[in-house]
C-alpha atoms as a PDB file:
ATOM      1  CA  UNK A   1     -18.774  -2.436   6.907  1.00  0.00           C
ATOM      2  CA  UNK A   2     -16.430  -1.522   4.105  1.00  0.00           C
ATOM      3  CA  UNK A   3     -17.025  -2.362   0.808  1.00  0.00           C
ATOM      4  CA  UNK A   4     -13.941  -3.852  -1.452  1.00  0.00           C
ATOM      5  CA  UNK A   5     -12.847  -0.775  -2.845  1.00  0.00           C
ATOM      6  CA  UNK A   6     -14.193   2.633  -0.842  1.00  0.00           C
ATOM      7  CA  UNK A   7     -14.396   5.759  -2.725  1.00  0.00           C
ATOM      8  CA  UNK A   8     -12.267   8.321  -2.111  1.00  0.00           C
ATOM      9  CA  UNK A   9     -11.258  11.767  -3.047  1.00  0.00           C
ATOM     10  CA  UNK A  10      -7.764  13.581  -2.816  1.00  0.00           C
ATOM     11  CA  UNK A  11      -8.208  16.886  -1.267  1.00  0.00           C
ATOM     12  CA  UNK A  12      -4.742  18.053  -1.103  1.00  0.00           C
ATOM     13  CA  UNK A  13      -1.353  16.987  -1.709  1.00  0.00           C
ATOM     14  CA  UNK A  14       1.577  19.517  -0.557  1.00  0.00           C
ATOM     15  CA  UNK A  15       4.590  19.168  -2.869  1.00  0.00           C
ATOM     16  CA  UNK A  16       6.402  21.315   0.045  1.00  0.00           C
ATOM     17  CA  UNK A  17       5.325  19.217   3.242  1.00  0.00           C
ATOM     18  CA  UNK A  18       4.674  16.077   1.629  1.00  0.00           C
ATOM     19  CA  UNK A  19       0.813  16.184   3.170  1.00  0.00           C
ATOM     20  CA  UNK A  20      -1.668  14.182   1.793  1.00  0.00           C
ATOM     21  CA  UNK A  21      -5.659  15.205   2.604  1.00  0.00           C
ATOM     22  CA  UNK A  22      -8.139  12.486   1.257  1.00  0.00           C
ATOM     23  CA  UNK A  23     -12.017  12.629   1.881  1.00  0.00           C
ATOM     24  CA  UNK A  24     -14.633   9.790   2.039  1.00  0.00           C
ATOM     25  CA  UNK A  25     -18.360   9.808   3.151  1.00  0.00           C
ATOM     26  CA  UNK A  26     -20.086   8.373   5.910  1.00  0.00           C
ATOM     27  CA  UNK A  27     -22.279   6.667   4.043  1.00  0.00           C
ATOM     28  CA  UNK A  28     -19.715   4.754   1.928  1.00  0.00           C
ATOM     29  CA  UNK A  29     -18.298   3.615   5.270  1.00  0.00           C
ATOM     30  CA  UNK A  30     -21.412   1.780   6.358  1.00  0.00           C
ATOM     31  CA  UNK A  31     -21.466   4.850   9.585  1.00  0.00           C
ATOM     32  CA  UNK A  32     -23.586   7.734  10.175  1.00  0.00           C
ATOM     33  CA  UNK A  33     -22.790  10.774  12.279  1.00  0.00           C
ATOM     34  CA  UNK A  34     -24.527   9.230  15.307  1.00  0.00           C
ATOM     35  CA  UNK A  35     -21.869   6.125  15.144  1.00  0.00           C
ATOM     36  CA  UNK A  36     -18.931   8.807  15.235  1.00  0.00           C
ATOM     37  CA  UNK A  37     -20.097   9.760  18.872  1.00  0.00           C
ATOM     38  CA  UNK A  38     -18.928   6.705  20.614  1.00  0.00           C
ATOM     39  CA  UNK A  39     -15.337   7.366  21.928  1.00  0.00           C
ATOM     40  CA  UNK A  40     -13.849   4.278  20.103  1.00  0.00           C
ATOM     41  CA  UNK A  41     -13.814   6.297  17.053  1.00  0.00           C
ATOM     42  CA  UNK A  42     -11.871   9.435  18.381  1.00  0.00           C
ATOM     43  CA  UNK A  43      -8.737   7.478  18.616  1.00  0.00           C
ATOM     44  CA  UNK A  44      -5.606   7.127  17.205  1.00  0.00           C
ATOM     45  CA  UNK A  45      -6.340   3.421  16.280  1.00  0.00           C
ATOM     46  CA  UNK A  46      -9.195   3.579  14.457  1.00  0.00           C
ATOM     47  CA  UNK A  47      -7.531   6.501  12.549  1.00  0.00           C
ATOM     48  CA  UNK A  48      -4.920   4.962  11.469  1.00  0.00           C
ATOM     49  CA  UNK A  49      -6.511   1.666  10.871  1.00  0.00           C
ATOM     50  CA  UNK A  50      -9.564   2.954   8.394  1.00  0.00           C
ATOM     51  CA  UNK A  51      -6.917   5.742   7.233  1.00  0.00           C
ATOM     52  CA  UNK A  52      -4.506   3.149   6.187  1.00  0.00           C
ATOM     53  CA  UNK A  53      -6.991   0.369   5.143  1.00  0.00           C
ATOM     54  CA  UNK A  54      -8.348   3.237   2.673  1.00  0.00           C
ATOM     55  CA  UNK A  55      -5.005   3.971   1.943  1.00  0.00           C
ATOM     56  CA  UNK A  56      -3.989   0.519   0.562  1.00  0.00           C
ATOM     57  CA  UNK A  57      -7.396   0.224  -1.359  1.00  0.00           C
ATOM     58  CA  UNK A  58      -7.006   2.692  -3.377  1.00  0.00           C
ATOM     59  CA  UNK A  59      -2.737   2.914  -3.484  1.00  0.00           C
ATOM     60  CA  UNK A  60      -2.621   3.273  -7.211  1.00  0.00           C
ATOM     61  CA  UNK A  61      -4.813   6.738  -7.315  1.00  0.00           C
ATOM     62  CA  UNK A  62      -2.229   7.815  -4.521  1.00  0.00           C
ATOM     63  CA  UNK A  63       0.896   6.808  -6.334  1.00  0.00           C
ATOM     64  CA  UNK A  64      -0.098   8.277  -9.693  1.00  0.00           C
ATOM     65  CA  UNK A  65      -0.892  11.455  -7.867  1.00  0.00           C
ATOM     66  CA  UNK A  66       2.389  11.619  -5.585  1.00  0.00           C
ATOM     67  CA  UNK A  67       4.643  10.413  -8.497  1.00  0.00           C
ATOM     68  CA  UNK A  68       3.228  12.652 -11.190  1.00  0.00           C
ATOM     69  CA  UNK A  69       5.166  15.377 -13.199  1.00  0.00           C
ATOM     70  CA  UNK A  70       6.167  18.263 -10.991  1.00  0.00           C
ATOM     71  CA  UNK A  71       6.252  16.444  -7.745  1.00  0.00           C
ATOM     72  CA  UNK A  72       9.469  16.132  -5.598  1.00  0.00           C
ATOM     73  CA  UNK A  73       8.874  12.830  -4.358  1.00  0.00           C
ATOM     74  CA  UNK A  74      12.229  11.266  -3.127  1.00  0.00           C
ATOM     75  CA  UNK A  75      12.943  14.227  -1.364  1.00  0.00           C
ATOM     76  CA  UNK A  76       9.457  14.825   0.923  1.00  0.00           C
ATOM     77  CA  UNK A  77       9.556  10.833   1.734  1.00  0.00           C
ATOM     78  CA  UNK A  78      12.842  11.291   3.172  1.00  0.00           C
ATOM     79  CA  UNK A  79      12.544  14.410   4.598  1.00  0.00           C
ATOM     80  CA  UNK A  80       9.681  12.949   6.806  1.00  0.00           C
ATOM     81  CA  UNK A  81       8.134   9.785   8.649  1.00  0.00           C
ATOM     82  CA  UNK A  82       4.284   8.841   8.391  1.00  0.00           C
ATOM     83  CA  UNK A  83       3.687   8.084  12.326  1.00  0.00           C
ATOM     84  CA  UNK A  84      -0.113   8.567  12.519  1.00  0.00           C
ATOM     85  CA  UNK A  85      -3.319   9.592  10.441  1.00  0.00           C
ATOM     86  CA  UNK A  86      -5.154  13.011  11.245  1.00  0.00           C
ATOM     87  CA  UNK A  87      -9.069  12.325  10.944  1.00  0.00           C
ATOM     88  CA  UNK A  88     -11.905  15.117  11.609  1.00  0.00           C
ATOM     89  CA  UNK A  89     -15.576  15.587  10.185  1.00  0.00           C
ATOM     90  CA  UNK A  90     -16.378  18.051   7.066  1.00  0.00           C
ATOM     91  CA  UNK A  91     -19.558  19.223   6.530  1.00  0.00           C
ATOM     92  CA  UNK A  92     -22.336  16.848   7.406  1.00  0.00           C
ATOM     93  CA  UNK A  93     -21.562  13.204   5.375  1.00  0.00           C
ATOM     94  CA  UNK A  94     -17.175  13.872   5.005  1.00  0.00           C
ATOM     95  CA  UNK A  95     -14.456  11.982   6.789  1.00  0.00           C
ATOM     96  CA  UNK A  96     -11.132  14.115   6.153  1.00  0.00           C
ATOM     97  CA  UNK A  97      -8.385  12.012   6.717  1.00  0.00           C
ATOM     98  CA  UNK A  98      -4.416  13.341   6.231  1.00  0.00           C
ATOM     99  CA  UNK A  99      -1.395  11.807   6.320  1.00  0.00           C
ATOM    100  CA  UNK A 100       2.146  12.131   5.270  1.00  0.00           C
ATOM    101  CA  UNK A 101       3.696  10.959   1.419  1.00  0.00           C
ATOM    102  CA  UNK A 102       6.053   8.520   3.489  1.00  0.00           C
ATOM    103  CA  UNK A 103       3.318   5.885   3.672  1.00  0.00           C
ATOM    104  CA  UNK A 104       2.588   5.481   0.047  1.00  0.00           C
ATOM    105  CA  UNK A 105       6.061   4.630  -0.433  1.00  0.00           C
ATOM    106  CA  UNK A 106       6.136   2.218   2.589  1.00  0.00           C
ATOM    107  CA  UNK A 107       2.973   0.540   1.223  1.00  0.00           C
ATOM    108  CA  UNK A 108       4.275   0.630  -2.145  1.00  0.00           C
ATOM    109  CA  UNK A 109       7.432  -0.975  -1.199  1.00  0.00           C
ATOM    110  CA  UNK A 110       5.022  -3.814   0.761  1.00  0.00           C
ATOM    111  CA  UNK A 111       3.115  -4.684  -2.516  1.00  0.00           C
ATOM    112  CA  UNK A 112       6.051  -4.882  -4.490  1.00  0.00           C
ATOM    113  CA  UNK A 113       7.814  -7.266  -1.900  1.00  0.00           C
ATOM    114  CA  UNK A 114       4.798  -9.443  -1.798  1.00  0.00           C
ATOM    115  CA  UNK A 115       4.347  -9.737  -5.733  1.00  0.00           C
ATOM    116  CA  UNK A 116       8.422 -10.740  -5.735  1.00  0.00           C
ATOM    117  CA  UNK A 117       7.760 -13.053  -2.929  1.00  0.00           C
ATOM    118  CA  UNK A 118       4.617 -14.167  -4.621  1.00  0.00           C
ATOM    119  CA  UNK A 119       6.346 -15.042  -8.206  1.00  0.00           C
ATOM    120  CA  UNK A 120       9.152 -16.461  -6.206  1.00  0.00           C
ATOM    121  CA  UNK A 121       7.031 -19.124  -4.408  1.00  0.00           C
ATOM    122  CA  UNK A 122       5.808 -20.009  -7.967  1.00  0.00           C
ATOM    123  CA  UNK A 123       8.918 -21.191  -9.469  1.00  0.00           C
ATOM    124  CA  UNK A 124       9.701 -24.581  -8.677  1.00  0.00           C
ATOM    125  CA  UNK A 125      13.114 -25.443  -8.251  1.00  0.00           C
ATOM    126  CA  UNK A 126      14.702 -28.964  -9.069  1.00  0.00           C
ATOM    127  CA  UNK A 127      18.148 -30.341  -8.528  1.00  0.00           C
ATOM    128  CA  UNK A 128      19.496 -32.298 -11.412  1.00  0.00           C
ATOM    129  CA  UNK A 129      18.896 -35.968 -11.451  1.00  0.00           C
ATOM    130  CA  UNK A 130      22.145 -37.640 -10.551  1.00  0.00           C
ATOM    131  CA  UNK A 131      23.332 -40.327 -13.101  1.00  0.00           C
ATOM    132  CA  UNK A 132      25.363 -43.028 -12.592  1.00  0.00           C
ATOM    133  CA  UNK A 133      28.548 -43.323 -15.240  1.00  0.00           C
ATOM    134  CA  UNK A 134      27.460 -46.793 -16.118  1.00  0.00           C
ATOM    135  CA  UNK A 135      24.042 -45.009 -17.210  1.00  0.00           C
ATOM    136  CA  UNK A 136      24.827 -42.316 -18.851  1.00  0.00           C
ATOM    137  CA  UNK A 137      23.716 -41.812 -22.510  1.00  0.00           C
ATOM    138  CA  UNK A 138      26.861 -41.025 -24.315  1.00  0.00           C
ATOM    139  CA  UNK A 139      29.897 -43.192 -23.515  1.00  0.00           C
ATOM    140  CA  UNK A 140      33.298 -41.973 -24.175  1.00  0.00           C
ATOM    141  CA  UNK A 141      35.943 -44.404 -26.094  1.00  0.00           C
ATOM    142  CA  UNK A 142      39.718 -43.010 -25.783  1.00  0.00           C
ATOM    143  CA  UNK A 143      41.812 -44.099 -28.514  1.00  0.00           C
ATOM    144  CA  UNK A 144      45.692 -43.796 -28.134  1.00  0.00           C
END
């Protein structure tokens, strides 16, 4: 259905609310309007599934955009909690989906986790080798 990276298109994002607005097409969602019918896809789940699932795919154009110059970012992702993607048609081919900044910090703060995690798992660690005194390279000689 989805392809590996969906495009995407930020429609708004309020530097007073913290809303985000992003737009995709039907057809780059493997749907058509006919699909949208079916009641499946009038609920909060598949909302915030695709909504999030876009989301993550494209996190870097959403983090440049909410961290840019201008933008009071600490203070709208505290001010608020993401709880759940808004989703209605535009036009004839557009999804509008629209969410709150509080996500792309959540998400951000996932990725970096997992790269720590990640680099973590890669370092191998290894107790020293115990050595017997008998064995040991240098042997000490005290002379009174």
């Amino acid at each position: 259905m989805l392809k590996e990276r969906t495009k995407i298109k930020i429609a708004l994002f309020s530097n007073v609310t913290g809303d985000i607005a992003f737009i995709t097409r039907y057809s780059d969602l493997g749907i058509n309007s006919q699909t949208l019918r079916h009641p499946f896809y009038r609920t909060n789940s598949f909302a915030n599934f695709l909504g999030e699932l876009l989301v993550i795919q494209n996190l870097s154009m959403f983090c440049e955009k909410v961290m840019g110059a201008g933008s009071n970012y600490d203070a709208l992702v505290k001010a608020h909690a993401h709880k759940n993607f808004g989703l209605r048609t535009q036009g004839a081919d557009l999804l509008l989906f629209q969410f709150h900044v509080s996500l792309v910090h959540k998400l951000l703060n996932e990725a970096i986790t997992q790269e720590i995690s990640d680099e973590i798992a890669k370092v191998t660690l290894t107790c020293p080798k115990r050595i017997k005194r008998s064995e040991e390279k240098y042997k000490y000689q005290f002379i009174f």
